[in-house]
PDB file of N, CA and C in Angstrom:
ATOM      1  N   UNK A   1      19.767  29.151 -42.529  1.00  0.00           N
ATOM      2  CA  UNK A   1      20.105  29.503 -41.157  1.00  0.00           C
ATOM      3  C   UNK A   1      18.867  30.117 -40.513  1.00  0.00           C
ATOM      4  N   UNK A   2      19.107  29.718 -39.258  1.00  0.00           N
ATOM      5  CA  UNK A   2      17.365  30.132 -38.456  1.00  0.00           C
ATOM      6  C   UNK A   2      17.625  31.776 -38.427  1.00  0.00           C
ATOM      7  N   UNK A   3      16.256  32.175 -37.868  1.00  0.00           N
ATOM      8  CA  UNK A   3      16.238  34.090 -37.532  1.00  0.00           C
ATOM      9  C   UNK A   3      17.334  34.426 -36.701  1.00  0.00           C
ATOM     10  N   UNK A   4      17.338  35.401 -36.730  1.00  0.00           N
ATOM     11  CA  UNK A   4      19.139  36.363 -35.539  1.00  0.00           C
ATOM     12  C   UNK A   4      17.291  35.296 -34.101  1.00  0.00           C
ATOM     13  N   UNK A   5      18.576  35.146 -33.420  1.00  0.00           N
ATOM     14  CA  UNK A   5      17.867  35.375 -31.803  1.00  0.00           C
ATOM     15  C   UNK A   5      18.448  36.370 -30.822  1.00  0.00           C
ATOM     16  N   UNK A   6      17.601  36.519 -30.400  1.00  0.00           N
ATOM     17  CA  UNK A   6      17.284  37.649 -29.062  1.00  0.00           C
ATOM     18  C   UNK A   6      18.563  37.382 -27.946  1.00  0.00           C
ATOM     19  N   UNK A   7      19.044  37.964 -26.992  1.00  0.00           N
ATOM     20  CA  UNK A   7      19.546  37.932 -25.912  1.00  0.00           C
ATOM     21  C   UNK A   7      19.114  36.725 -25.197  1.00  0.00           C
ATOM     22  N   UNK A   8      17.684  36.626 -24.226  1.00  0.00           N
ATOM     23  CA  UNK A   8      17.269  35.925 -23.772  1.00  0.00           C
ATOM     24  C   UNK A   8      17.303  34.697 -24.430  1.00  0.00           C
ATOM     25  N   UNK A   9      17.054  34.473 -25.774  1.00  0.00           N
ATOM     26  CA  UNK A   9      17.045  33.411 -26.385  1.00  0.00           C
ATOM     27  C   UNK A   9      18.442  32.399 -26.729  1.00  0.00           C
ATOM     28  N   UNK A  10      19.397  33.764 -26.466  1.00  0.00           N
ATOM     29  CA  UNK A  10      20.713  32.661 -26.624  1.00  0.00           C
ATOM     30  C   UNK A  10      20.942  32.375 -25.039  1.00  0.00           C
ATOM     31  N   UNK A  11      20.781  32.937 -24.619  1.00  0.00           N
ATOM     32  CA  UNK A  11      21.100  32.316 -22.988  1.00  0.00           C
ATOM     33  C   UNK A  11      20.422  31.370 -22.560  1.00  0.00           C
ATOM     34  N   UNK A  12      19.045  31.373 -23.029  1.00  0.00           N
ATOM     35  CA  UNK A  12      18.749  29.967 -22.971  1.00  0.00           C
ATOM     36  C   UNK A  12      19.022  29.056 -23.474  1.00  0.00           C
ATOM     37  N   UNK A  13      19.563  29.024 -24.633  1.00  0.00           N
ATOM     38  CA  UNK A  13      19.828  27.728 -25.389  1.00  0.00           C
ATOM     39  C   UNK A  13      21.648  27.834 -25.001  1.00  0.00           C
ATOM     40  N   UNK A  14      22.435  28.726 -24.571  1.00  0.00           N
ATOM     41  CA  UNK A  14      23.493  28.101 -24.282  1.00  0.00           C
ATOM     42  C   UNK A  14      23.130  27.309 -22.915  1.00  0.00           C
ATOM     43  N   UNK A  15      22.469  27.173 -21.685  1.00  0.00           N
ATOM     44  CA  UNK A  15      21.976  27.216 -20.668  1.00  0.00           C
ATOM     45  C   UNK A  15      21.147  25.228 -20.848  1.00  0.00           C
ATOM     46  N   UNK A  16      20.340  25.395 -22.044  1.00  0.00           N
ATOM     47  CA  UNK A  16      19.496  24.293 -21.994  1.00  0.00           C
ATOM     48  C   UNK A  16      19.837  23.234 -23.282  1.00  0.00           C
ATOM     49  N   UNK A  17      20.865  23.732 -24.256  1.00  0.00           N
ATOM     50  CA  UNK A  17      20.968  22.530 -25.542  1.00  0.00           C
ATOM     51  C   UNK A  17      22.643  21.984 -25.134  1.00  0.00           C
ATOM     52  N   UNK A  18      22.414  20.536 -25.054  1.00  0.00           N
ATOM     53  CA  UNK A  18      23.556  19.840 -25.203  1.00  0.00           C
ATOM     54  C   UNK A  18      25.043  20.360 -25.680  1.00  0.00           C
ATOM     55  N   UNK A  19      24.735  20.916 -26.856  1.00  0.00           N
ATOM     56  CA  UNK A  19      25.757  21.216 -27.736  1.00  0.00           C
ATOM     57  C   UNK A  19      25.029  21.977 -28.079  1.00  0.00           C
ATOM     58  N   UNK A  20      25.822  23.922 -28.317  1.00  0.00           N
ATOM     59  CA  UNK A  20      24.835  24.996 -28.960  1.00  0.00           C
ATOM     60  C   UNK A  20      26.069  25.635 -29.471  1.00  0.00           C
ATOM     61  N   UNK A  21      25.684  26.279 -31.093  1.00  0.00           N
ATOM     62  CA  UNK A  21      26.637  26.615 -31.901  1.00  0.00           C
ATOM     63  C   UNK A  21      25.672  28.287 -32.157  1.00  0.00           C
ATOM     64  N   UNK A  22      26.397  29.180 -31.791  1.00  0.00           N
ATOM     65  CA  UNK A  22      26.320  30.597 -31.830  1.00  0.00           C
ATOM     66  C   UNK A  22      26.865  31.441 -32.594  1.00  0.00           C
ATOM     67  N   UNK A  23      26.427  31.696 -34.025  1.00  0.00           N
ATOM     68  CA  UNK A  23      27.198  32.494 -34.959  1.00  0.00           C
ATOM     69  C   UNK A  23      27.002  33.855 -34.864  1.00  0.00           C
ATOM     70  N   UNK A  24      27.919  34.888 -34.749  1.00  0.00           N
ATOM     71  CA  UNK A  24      27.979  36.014 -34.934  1.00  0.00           C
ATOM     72  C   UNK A  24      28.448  36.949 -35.796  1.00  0.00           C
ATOM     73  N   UNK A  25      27.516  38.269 -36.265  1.00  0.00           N
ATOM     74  CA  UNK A  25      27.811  38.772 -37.647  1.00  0.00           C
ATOM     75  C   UNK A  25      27.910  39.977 -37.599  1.00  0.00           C
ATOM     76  N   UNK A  26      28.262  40.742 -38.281  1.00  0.00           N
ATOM     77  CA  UNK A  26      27.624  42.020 -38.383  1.00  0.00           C
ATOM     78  C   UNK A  26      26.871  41.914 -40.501  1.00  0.00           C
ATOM     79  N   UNK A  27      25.758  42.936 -40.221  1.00  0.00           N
ATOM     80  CA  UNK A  27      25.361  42.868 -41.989  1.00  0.00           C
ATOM     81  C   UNK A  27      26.494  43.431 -42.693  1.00  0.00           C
ATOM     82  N   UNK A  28      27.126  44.207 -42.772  1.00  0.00           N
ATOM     83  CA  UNK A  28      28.129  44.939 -43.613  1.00  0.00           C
ATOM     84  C   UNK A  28      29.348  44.201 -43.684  1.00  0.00           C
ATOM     85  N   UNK A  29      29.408  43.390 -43.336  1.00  0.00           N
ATOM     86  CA  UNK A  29      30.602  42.460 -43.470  1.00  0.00           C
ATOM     87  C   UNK A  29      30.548  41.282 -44.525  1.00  0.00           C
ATOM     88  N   UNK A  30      30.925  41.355 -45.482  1.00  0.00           N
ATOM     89  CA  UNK A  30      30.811  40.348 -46.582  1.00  0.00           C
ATOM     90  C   UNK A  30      31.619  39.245 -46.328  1.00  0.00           C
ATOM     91  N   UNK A  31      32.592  38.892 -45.365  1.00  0.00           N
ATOM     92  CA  UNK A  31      33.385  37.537 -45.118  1.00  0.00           C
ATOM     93  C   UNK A  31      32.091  37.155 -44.023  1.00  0.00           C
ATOM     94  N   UNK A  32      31.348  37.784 -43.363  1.00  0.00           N
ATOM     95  CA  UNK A  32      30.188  37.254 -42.669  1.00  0.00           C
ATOM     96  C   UNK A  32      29.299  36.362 -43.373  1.00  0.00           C
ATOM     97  N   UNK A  33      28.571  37.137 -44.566  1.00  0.00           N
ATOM     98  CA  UNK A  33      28.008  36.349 -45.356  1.00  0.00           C
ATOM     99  C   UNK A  33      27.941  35.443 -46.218  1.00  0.00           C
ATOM    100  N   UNK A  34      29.651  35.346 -46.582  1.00  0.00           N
ATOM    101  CA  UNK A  34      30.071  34.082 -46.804  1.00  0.00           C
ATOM    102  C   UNK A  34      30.156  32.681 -45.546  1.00  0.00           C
ATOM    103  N   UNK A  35      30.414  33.484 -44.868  1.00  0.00           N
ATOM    104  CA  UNK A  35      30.566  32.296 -43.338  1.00  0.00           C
ATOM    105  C   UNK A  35      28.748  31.894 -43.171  1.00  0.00           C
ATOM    106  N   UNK A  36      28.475  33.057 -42.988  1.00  0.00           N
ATOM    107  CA  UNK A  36      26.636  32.265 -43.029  1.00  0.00           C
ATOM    108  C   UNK A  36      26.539  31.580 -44.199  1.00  0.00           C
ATOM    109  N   UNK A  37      26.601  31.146 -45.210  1.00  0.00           N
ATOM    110  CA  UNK A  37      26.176  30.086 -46.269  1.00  0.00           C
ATOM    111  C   UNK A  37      26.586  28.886 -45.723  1.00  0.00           C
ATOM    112  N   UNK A  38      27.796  29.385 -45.370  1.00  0.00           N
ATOM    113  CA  UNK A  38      28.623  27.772 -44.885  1.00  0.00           C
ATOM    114  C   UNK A  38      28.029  27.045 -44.021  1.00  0.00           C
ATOM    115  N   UNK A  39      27.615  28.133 -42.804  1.00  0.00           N
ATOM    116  CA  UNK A  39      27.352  27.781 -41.331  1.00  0.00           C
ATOM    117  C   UNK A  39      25.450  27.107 -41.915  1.00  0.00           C
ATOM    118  N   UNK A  40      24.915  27.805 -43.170  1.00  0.00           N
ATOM    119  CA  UNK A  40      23.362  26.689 -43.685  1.00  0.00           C
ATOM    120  C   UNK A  40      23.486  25.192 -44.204  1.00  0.00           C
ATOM    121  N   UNK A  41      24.287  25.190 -44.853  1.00  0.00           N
ATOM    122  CA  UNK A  41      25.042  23.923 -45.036  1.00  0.00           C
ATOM    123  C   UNK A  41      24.806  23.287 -44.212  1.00  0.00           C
ATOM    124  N   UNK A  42      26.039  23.401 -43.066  1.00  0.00           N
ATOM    125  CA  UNK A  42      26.760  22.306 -42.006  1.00  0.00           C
ATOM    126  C   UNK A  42      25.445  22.005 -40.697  1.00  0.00           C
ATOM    127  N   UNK A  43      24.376  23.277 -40.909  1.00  0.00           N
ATOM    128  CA  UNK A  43      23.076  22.911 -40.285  1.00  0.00           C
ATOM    129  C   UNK A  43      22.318  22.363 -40.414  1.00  0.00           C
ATOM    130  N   UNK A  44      22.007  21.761 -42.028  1.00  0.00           N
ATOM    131  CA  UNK A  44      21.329  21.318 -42.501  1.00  0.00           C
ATOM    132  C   UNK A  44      21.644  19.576 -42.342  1.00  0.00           C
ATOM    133  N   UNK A  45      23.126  19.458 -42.508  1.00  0.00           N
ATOM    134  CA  UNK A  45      23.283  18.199 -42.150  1.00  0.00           C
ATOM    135  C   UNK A  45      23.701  17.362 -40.905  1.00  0.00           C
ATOM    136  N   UNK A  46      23.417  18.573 -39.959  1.00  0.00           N
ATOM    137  CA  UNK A  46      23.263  17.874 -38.214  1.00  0.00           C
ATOM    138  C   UNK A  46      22.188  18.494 -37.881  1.00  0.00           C
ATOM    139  N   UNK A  47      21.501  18.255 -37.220  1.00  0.00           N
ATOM    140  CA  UNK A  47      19.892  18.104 -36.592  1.00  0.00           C
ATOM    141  C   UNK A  47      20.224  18.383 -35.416  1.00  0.00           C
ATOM    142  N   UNK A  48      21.170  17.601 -34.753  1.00  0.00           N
ATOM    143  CA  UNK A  48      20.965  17.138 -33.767  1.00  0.00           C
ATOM    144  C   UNK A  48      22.096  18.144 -32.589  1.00  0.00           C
ATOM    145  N   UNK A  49      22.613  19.061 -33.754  1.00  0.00           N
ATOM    146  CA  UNK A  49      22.705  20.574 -33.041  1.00  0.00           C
ATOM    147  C   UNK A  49      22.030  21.342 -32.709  1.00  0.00           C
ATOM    148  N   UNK A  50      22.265  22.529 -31.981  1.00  0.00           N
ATOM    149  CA  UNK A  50      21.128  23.675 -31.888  1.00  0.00           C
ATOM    150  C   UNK A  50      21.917  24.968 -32.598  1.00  0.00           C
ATOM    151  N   UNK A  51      21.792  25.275 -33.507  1.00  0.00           N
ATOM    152  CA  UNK A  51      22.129  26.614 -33.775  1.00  0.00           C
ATOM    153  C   UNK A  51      21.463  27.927 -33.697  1.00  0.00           C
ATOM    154  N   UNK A  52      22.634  28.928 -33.195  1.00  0.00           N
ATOM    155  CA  UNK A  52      21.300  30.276 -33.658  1.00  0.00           C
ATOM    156  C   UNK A  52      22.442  31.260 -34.104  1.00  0.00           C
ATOM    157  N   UNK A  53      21.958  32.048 -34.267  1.00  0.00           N
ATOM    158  CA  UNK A  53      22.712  33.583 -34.828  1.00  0.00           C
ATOM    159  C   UNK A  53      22.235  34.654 -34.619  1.00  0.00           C
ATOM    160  N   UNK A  54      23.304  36.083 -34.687  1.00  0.00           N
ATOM    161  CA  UNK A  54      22.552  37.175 -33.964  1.00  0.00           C
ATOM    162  C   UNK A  54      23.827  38.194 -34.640  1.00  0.00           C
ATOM    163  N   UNK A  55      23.340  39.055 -34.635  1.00  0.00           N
ATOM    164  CA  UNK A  55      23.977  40.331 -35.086  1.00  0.00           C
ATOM    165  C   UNK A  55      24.558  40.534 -34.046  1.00  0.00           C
ATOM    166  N   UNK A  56      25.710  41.004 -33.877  1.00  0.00           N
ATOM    167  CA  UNK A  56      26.513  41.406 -33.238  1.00  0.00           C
ATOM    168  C   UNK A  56      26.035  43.001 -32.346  1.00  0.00           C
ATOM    169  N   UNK A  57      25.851  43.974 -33.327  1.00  0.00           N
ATOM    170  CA  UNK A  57      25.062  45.124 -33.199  1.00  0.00           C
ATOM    171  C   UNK A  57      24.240  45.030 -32.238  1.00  0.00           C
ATOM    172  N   UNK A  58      23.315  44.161 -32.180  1.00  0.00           N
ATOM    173  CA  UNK A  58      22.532  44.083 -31.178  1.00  0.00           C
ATOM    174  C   UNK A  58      22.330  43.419 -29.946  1.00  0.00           C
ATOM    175  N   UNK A  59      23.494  42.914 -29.379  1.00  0.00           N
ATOM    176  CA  UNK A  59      23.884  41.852 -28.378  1.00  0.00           C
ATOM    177  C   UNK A  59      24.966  42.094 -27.937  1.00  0.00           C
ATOM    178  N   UNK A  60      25.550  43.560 -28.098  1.00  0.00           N
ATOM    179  CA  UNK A  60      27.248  43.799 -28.076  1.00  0.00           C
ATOM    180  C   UNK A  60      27.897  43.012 -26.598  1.00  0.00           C
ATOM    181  N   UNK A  61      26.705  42.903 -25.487  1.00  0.00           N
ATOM    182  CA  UNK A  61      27.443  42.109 -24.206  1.00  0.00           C
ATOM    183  C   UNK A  61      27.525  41.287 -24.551  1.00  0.00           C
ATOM    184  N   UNK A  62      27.443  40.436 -25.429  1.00  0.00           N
ATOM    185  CA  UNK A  62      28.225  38.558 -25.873  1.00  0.00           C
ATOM    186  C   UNK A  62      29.196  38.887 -26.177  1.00  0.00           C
ATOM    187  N   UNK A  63      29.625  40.088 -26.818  1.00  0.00           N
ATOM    188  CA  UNK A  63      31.191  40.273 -27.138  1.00  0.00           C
ATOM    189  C   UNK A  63      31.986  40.423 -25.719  1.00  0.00           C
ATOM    190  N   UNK A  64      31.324  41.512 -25.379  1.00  0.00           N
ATOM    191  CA  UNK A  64      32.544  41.647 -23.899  1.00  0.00           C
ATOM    192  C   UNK A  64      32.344  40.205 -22.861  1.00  0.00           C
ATOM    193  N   UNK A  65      31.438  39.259 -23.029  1.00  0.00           N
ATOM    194  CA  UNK A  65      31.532  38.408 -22.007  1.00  0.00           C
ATOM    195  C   UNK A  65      31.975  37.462 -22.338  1.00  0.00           C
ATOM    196  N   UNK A  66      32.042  37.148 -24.108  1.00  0.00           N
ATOM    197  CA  UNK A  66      33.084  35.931 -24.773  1.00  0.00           C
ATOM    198  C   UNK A  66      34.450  36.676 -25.032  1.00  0.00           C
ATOM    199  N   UNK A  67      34.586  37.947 -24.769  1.00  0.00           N
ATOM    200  CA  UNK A  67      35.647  38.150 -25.401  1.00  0.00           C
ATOM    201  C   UNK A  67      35.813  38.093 -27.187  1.00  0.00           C
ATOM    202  N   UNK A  68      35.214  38.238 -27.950  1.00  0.00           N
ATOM    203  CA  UNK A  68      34.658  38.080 -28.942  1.00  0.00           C
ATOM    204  C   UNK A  68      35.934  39.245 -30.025  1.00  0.00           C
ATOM    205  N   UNK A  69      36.498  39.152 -30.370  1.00  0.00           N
ATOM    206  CA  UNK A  69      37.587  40.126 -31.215  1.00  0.00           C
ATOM    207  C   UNK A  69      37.342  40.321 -32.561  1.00  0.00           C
ATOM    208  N   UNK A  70      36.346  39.632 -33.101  1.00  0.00           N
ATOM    209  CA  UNK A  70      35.664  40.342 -34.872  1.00  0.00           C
ATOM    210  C   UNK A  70      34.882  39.147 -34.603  1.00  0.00           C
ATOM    211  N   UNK A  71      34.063  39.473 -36.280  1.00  0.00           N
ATOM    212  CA  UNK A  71      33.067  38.970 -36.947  1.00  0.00           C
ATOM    213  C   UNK A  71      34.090  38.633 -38.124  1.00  0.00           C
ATOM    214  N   UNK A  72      33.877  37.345 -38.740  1.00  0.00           N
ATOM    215  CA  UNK A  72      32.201  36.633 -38.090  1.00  0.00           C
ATOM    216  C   UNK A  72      33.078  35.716 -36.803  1.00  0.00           C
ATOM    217  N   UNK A  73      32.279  34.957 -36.398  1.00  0.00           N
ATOM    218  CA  UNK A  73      32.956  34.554 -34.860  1.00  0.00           C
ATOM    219  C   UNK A  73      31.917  33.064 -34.644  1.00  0.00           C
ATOM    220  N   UNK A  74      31.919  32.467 -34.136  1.00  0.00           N
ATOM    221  CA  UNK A  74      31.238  31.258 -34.264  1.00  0.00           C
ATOM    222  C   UNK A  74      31.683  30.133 -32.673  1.00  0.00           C
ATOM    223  N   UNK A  75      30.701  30.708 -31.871  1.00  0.00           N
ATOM    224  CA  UNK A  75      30.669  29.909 -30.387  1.00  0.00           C
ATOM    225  C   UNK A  75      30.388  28.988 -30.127  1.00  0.00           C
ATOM    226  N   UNK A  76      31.223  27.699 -30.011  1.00  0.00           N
ATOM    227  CA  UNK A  76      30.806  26.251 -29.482  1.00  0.00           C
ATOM    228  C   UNK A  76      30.350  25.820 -27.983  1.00  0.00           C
ATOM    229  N   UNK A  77      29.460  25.626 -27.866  1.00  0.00           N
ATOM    230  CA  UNK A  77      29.144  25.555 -26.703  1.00  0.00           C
ATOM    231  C   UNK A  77      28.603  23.776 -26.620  1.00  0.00           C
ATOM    232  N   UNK A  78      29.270  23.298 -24.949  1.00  0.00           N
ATOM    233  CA  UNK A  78      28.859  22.133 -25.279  1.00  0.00           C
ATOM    234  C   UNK A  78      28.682  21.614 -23.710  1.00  0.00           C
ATOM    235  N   UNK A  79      27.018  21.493 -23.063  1.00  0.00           N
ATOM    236  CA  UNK A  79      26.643  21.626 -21.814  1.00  0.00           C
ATOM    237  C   UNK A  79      27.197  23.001 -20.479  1.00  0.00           C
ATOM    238  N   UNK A  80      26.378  23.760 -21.317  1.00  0.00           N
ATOM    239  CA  UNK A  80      26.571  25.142 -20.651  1.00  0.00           C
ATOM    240  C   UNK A  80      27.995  25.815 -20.908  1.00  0.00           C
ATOM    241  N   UNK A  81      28.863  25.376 -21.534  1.00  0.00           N
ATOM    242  CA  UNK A  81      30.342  25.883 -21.774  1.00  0.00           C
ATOM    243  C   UNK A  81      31.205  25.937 -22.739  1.00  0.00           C
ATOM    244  N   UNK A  82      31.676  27.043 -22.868  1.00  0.00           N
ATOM    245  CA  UNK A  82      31.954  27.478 -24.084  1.00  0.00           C
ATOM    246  C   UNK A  82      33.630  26.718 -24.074  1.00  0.00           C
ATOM    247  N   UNK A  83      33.831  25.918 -25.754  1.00  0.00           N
ATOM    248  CA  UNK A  83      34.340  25.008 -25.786  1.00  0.00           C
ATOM    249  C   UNK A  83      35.467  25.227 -26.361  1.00  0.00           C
ATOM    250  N   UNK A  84      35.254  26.267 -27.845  1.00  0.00           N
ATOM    251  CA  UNK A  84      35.964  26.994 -28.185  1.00  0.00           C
ATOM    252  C   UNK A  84      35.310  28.063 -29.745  1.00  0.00           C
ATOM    253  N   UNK A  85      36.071  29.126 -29.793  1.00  0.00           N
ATOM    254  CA  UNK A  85      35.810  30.480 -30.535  1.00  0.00           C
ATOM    255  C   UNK A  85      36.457  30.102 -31.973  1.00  0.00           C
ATOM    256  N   UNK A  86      35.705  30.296 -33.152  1.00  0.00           N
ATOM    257  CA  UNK A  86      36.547  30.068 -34.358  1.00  0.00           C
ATOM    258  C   UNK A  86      36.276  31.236 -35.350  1.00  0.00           C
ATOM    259  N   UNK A  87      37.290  31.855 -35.538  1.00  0.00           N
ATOM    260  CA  UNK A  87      37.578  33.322 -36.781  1.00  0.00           C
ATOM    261  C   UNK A  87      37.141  32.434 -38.244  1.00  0.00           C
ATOM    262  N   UNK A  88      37.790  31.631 -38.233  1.00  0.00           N
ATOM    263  CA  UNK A  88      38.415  31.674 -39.542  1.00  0.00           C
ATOM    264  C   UNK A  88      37.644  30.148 -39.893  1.00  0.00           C
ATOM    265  N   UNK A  89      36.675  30.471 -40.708  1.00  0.00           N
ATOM    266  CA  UNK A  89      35.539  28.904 -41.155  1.00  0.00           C
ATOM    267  C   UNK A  89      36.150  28.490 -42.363  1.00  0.00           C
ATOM    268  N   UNK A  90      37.357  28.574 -42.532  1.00  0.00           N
ATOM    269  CA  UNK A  90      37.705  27.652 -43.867  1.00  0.00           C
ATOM    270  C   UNK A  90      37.051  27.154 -44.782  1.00  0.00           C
ATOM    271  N   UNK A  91      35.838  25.945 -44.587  1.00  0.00           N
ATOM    272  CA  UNK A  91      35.794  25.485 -45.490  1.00  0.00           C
ATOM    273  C   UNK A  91      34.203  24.593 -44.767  1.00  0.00           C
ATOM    274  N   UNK A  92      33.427  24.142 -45.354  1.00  0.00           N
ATOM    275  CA  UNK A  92      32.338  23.659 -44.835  1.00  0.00           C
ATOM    276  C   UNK A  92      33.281  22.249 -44.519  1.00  0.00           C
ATOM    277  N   UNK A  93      33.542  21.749 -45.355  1.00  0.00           N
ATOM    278  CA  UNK A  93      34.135  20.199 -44.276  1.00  0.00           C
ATOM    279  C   UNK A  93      34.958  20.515 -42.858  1.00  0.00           C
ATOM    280  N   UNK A  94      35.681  21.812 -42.998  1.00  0.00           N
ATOM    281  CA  UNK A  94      36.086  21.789 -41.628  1.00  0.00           C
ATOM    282  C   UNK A  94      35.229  22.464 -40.791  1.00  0.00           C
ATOM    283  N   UNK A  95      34.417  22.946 -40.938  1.00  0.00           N
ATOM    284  CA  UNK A  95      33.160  23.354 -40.013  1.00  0.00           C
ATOM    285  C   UNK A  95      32.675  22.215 -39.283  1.00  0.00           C
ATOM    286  N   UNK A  96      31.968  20.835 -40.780  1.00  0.00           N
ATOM    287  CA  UNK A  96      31.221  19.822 -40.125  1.00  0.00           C
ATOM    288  C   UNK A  96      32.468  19.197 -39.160  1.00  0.00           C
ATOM    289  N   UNK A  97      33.645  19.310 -39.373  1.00  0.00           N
ATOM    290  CA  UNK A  97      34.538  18.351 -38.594  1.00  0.00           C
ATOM    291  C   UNK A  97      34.348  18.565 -37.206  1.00  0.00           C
ATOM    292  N   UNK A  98      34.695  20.062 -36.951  1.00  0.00           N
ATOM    293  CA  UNK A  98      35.055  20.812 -35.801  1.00  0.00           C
ATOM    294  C   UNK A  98      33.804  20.479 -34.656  1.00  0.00           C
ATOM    295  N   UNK A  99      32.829  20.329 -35.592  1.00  0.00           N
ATOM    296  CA  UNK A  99      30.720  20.345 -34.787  1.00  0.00           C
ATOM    297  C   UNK A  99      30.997  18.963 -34.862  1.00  0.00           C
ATOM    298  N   UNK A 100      31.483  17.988 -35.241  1.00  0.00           N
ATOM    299  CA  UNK A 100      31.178  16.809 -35.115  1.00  0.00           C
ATOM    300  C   UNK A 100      32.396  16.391 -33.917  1.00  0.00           C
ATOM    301  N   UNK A 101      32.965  16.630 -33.881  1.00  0.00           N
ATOM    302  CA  UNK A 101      34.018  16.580 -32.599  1.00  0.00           C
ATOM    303  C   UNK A 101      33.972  17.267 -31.455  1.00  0.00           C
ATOM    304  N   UNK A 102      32.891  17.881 -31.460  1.00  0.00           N
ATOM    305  CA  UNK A 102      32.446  18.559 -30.227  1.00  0.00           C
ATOM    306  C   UNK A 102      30.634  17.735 -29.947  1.00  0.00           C
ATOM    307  N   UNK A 103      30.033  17.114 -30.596  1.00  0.00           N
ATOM    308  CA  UNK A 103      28.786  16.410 -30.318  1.00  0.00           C
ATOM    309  C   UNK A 103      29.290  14.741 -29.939  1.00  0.00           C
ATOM    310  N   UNK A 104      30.329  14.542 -29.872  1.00  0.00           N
ATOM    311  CA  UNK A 104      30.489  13.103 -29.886  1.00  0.00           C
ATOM    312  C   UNK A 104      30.686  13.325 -28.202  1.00  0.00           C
TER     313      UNK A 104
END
């Protein structure tokens, strides 16, 4: 999974990538860091997403402006708009499903 990005940096890429997938964490959360393994995976085998990630801690206005209710949290965005919010990453095949039904 790429570096946490910055504020500015997710607003641009929700703003400028086709389809942009926004994971959110906090470090002390161990169902987080299981969801990040998953979320390296399902990156590795689409390209042709943009992903980024960011601590929660440090971006707390993405929470109040997605409405954001825990970590980990995972934002689909698909031409400037948010498509839909997912808690609960089950399973890497339903990750790739969910990203592949939102890039088509």
């Amino acid at each position: 999974m790429t570096p946490d990005w910055s504020l500015e940096e997710i607003q641009n890429g929700i703003k400028q990538e086709r389809v942009f997938a926004l994971y959110l964490y906090t470090p002390m959360c161990g169902t987080c860091q299981l969801a990040g393994k998953m979320l390296s995976i399902v990156e590795k085998t689409m390209p042709q997403i943009k992903f980024a990630r960011s601590d929660l801690n440090f971006v707390p206005q993405l929470a109040e402006e997605f409405s954001v209710e825990s970590v980990p949290c995972l934002l689909l965005f698909k031409k400037n708009e948010l498509q839909d919010k997912l808690y609960a990453f089950h399973s890497v095949p339903f990750l790739y499903e969910k990203l592949l039904k939102l890039n088509d």
